[in-house]
PDB file of N, CA and C in Angstrom:
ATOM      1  N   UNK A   1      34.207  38.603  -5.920  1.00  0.00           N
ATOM      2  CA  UNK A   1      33.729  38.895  -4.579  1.00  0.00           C
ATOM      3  C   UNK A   1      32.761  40.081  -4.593  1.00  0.00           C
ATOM      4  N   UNK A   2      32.917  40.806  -5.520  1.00  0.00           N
ATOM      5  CA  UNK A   2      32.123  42.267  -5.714  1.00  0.00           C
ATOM      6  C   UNK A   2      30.634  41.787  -6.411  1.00  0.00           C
ATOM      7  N   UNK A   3      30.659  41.013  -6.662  1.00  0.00           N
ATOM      8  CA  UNK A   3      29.246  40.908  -7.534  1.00  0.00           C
ATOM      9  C   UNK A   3      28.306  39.943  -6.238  1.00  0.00           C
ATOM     10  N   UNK A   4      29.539  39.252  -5.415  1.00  0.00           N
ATOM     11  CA  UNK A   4      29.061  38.384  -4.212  1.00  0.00           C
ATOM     12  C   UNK A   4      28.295  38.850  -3.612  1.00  0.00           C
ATOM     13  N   UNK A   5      28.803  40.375  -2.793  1.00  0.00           N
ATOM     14  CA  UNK A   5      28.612  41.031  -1.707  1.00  0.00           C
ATOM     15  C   UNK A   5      27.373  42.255  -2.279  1.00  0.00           C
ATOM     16  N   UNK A   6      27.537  41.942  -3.579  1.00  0.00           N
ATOM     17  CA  UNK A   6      25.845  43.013  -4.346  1.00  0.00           C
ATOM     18  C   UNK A   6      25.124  42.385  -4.380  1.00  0.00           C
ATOM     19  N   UNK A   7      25.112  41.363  -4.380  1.00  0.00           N
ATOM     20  CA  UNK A   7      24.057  40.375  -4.177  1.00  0.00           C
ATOM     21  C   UNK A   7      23.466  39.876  -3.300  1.00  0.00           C
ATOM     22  N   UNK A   8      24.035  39.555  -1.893  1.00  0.00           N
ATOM     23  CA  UNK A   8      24.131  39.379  -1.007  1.00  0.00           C
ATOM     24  C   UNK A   8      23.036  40.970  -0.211  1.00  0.00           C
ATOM     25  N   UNK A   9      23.694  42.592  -0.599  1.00  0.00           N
ATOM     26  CA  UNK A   9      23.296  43.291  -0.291  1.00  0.00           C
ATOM     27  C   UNK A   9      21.721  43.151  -1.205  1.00  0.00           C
ATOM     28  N   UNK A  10      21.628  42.911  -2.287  1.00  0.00           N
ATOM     29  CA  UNK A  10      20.385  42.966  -3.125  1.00  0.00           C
ATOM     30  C   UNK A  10      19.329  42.100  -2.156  1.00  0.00           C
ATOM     31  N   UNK A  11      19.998  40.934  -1.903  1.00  0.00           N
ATOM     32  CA  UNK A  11      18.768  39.563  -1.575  1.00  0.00           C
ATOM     33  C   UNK A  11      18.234  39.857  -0.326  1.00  0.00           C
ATOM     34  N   UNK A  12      18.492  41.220   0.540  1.00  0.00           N
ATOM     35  CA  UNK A  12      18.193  41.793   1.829  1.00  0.00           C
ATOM     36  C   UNK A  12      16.756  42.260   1.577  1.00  0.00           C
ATOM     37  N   UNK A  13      16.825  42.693   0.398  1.00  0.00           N
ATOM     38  CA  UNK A  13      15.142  43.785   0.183  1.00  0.00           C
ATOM     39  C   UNK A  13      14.237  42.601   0.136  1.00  0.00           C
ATOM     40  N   UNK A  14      13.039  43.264   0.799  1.00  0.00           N
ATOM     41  CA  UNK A  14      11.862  42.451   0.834  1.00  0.00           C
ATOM     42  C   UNK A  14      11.697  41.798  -0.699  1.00  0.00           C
ATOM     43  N   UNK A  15      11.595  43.213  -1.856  1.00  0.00           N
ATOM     44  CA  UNK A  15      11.391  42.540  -2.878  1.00  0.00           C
ATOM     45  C   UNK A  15      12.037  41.637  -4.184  1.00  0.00           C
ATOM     46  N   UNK A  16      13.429  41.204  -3.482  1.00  0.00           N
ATOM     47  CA  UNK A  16      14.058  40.003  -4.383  1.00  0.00           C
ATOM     48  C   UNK A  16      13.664  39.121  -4.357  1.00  0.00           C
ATOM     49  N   UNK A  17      12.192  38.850  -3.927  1.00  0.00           N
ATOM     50  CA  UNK A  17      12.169  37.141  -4.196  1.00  0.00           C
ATOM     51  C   UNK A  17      12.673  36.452  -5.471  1.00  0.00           C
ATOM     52  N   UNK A  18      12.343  36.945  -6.892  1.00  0.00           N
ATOM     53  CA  UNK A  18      12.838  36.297  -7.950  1.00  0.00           C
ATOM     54  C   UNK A  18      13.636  36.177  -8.103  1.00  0.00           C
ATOM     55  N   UNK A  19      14.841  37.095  -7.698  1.00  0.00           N
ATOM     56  CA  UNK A  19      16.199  36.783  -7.686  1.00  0.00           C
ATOM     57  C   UNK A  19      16.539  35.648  -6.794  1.00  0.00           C
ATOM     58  N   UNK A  20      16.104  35.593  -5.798  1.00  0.00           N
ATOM     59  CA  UNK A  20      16.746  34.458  -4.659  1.00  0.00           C
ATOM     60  C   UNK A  20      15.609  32.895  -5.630  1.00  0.00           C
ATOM     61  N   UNK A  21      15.060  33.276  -5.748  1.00  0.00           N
ATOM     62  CA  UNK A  21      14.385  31.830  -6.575  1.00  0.00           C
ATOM     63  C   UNK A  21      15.222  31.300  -7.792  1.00  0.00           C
ATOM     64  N   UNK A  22      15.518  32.321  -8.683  1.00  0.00           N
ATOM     65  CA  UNK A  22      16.408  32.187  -9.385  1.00  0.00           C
ATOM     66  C   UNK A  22      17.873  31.672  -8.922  1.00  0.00           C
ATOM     67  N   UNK A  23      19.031  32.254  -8.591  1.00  0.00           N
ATOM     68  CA  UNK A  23      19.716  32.265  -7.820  1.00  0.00           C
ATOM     69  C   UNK A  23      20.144  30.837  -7.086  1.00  0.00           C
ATOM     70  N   UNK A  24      18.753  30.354  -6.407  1.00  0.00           N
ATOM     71  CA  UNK A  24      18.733  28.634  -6.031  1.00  0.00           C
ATOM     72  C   UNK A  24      18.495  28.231  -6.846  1.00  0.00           C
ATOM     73  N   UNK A  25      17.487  28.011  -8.053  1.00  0.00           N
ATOM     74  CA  UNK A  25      17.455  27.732  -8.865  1.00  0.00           C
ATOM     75  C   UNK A  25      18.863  27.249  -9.718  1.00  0.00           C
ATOM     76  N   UNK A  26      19.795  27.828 -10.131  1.00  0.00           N
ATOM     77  CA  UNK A  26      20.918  28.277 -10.641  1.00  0.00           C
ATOM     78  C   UNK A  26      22.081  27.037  -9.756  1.00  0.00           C
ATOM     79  N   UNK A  27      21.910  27.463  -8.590  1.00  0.00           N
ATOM     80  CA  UNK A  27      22.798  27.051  -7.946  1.00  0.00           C
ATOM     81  C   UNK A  27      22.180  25.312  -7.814  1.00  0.00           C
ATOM     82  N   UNK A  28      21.099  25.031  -8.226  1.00  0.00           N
ATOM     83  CA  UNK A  28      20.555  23.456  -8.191  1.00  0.00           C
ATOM     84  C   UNK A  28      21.072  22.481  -9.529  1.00  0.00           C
ATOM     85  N   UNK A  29      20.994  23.657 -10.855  1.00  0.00           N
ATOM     86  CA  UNK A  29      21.284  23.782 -12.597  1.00  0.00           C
ATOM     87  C   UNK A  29      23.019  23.089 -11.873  1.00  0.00           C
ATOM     88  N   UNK A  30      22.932  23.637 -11.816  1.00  0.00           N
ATOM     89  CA  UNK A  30      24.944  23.701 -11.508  1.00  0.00           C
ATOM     90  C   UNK A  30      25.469  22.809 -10.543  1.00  0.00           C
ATOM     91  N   UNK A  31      24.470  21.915  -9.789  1.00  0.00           N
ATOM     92  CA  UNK A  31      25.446  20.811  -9.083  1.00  0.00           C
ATOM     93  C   UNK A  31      24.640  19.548  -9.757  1.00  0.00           C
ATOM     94  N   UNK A  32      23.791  19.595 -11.039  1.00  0.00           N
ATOM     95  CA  UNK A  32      23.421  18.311 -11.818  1.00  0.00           C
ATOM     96  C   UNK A  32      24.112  18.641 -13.221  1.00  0.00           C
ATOM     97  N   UNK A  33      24.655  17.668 -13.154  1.00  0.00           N
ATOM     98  CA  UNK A  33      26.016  17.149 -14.865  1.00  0.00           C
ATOM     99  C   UNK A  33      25.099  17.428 -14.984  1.00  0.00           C
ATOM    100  N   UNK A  34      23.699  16.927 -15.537  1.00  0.00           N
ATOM    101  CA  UNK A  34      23.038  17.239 -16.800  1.00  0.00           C
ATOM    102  C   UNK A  34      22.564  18.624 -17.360  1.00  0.00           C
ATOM    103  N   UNK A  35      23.433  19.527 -16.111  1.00  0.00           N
ATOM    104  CA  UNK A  35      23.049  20.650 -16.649  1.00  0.00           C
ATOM    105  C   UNK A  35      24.515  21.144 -17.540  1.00  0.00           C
ATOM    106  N   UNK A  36      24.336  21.067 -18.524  1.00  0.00           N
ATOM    107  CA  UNK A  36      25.639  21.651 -19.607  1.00  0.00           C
ATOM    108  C   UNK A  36      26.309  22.709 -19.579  1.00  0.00           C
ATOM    109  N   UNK A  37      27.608  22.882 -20.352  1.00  0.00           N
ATOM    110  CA  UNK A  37      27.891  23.852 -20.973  1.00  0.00           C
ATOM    111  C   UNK A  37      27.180  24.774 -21.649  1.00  0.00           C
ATOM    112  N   UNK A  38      26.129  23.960 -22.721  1.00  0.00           N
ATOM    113  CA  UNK A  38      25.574  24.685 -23.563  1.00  0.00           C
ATOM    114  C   UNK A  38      24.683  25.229 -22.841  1.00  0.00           C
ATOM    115  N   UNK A  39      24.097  24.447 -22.197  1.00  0.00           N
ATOM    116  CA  UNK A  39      22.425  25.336 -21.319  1.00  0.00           C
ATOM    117  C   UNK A  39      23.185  26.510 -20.721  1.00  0.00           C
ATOM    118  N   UNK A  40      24.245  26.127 -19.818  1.00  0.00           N
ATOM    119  CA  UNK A  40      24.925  27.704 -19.378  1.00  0.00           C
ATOM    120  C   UNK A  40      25.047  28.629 -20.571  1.00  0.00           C
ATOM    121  N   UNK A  41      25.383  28.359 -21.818  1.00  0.00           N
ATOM    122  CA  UNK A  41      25.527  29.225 -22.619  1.00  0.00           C
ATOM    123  C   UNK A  41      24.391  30.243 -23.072  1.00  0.00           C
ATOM    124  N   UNK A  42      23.369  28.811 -23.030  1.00  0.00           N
ATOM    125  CA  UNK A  42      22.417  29.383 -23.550  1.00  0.00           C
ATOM    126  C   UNK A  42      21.305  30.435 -22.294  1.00  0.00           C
ATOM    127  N   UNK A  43      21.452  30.043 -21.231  1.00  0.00           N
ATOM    128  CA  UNK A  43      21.073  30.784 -20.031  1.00  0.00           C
ATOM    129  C   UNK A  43      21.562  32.180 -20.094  1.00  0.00           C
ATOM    130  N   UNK A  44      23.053  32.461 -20.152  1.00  0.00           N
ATOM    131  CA  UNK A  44      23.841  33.190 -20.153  1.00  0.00           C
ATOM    132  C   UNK A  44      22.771  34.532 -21.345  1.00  0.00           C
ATOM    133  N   UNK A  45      23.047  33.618 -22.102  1.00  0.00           N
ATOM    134  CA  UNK A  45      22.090  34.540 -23.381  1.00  0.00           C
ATOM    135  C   UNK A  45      20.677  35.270 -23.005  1.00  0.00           C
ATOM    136  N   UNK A  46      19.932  34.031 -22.287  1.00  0.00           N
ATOM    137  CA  UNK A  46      19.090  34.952 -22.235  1.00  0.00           C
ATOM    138  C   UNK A  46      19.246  35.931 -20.759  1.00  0.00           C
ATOM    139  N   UNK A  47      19.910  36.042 -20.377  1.00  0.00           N
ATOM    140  CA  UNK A  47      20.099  37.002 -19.377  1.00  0.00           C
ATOM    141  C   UNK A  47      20.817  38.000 -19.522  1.00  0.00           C
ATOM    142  N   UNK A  48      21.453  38.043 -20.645  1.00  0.00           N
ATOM    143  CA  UNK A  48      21.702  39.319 -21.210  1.00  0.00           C
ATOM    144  C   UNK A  48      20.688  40.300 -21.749  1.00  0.00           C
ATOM    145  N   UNK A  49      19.587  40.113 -21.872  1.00  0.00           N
ATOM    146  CA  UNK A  49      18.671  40.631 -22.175  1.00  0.00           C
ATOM    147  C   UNK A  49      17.460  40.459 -23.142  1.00  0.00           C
ATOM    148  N   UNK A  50      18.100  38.918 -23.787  1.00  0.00           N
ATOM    149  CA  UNK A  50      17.239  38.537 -24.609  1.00  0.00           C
ATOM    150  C   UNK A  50      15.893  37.909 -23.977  1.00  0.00           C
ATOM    151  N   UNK A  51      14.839  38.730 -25.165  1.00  0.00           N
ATOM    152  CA  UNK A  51      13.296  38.782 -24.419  1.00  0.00           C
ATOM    153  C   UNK A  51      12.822  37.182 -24.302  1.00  0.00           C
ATOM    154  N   UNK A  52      12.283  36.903 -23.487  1.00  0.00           N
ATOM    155  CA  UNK A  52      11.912  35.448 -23.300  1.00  0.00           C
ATOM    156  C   UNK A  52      10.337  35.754 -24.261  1.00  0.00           C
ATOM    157  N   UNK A  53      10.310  35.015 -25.687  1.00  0.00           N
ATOM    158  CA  UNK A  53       8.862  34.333 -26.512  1.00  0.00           C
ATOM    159  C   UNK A  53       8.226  33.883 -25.888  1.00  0.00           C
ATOM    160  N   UNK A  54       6.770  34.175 -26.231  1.00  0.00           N
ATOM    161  CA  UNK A  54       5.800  33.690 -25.489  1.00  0.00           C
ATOM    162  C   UNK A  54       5.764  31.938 -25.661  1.00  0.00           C
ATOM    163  N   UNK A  55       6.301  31.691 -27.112  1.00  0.00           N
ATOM    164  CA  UNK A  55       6.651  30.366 -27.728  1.00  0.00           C
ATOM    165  C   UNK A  55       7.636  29.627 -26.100  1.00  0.00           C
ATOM    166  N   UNK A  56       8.965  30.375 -26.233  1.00  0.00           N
ATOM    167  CA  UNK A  56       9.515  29.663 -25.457  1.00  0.00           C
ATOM    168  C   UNK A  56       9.372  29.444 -23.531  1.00  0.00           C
ATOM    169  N   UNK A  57       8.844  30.489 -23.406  1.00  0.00           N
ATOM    170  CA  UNK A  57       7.585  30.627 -21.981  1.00  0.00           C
ATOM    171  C   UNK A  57       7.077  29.592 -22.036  1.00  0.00           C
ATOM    172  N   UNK A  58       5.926  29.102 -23.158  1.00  0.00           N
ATOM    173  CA  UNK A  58       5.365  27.810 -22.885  1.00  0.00           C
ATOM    174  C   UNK A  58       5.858  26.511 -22.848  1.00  0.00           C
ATOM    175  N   UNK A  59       7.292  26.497 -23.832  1.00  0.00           N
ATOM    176  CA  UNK A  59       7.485  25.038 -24.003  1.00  0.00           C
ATOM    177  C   UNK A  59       8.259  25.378 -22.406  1.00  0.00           C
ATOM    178  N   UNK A  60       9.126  26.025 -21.679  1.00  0.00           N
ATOM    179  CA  UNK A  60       9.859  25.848 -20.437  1.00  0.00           C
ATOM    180  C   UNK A  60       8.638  25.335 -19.288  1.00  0.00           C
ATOM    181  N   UNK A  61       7.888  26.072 -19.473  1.00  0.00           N
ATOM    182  CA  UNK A  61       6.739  25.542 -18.567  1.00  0.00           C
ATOM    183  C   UNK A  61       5.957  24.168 -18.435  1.00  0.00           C
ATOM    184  N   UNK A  62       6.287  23.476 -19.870  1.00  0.00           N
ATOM    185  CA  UNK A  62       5.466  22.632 -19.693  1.00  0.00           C
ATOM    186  C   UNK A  62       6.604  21.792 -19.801  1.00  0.00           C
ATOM    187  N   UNK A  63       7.630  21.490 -19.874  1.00  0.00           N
ATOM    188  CA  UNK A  63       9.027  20.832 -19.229  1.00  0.00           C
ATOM    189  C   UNK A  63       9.600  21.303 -17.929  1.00  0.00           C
ATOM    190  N   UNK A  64       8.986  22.410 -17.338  1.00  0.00           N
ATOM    191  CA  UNK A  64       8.757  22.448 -15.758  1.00  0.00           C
ATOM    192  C   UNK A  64       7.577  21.800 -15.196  1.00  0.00           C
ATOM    193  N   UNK A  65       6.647  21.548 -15.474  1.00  0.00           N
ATOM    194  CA  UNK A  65       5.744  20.811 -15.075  1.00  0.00           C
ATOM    195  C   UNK A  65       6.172  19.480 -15.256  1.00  0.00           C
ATOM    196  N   UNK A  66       6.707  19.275 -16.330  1.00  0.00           N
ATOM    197  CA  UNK A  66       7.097  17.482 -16.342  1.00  0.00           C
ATOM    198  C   UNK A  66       8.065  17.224 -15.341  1.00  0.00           C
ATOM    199  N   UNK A  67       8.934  18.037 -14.948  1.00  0.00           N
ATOM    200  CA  UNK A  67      10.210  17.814 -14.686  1.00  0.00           C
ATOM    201  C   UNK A  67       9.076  17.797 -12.902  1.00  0.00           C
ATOM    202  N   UNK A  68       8.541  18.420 -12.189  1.00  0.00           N
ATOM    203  CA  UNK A  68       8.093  18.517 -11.340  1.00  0.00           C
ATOM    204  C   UNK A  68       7.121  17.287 -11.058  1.00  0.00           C
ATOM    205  N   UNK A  69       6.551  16.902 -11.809  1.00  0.00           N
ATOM    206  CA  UNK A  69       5.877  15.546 -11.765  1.00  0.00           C
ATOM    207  C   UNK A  69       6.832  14.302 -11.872  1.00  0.00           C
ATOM    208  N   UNK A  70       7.778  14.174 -12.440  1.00  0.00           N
ATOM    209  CA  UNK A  70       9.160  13.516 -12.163  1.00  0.00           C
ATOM    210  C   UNK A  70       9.536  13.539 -11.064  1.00  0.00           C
ATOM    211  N   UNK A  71       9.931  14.198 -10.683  1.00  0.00           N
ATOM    212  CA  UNK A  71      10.228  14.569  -8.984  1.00  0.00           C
ATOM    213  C   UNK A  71       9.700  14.134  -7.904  1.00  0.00           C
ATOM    214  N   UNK A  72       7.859  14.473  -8.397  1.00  0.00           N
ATOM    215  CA  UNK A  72       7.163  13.859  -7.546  1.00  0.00           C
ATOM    216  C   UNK A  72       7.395  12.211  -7.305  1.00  0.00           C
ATOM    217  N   UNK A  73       6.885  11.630  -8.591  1.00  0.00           N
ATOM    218  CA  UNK A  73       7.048   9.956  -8.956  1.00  0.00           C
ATOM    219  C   UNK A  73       7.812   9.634  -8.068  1.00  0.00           C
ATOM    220  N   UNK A  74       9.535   9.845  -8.376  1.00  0.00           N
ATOM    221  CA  UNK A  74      10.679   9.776  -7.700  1.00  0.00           C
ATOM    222  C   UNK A  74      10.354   9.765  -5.987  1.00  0.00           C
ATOM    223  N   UNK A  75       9.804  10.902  -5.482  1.00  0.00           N
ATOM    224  CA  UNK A  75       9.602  10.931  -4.062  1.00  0.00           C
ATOM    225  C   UNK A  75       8.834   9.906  -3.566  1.00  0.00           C
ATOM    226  N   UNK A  76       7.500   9.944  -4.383  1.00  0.00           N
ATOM    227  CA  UNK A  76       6.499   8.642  -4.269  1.00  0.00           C
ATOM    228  C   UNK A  76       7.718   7.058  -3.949  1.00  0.00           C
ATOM    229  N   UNK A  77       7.876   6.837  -4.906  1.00  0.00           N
ATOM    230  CA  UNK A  77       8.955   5.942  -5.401  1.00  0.00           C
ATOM    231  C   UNK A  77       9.606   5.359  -3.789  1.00  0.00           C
ATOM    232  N   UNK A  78      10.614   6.300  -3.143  1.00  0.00           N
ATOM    233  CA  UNK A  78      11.327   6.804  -2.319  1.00  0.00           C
ATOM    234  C   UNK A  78       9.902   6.295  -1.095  1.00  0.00           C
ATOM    235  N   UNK A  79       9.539   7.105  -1.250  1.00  0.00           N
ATOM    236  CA  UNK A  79       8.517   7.007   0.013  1.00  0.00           C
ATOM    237  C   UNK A  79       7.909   5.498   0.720  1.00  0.00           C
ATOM    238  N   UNK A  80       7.652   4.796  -0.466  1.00  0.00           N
ATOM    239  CA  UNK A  80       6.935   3.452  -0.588  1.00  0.00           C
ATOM    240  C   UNK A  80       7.724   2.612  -0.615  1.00  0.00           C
ATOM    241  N   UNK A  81       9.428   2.855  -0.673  1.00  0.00           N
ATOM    242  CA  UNK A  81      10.031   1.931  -0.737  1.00  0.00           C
ATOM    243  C   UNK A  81      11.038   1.936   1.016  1.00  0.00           C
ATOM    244  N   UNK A  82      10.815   3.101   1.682  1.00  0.00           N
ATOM    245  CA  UNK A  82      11.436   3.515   2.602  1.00  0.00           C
ATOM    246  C   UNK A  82      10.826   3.332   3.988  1.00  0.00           C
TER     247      UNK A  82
END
């Protein structure tokens, strides 16, 4: 409840946006199975402080871009069939 209510107090300041992006983000990871154990593990890791590679910056990005063009399709999909 203590880490709830710091957070809660944190996401008040103008400047948390990344946290609250994150945060939903997180909370989206966590109601799709396909998000794992391991990815939590491995999330976990890097939020302990491990520096995000410029290596791994790019490959997340460009499997955020896919994953976002997926999405789109899907809506398309949805749209044309609705």
């Amino acid at each position: 409840m203590a880490a709830t209510s710091e957070l809660l107090l944190t996401l008040r300041n103008p400047d948390s946006g990344w946290l609250a992006t994150l945060i939903v983000a997180l909370a989206e990871a966590q109601a799709d199975p396909t998000f794992t154990c391991h990815h939590q593990s491995l999330l976990a890791n890097l939020c302990n402080g491990q520096p995000v590679s410029l290596v791994l910056r790019a490959a997340a990005l460009q499997r955020s871009l896919d994953f976002e063009r997926r999405l789109e399709n899907e809506h398309g999909d949805l749209a044309a069939t609705g």
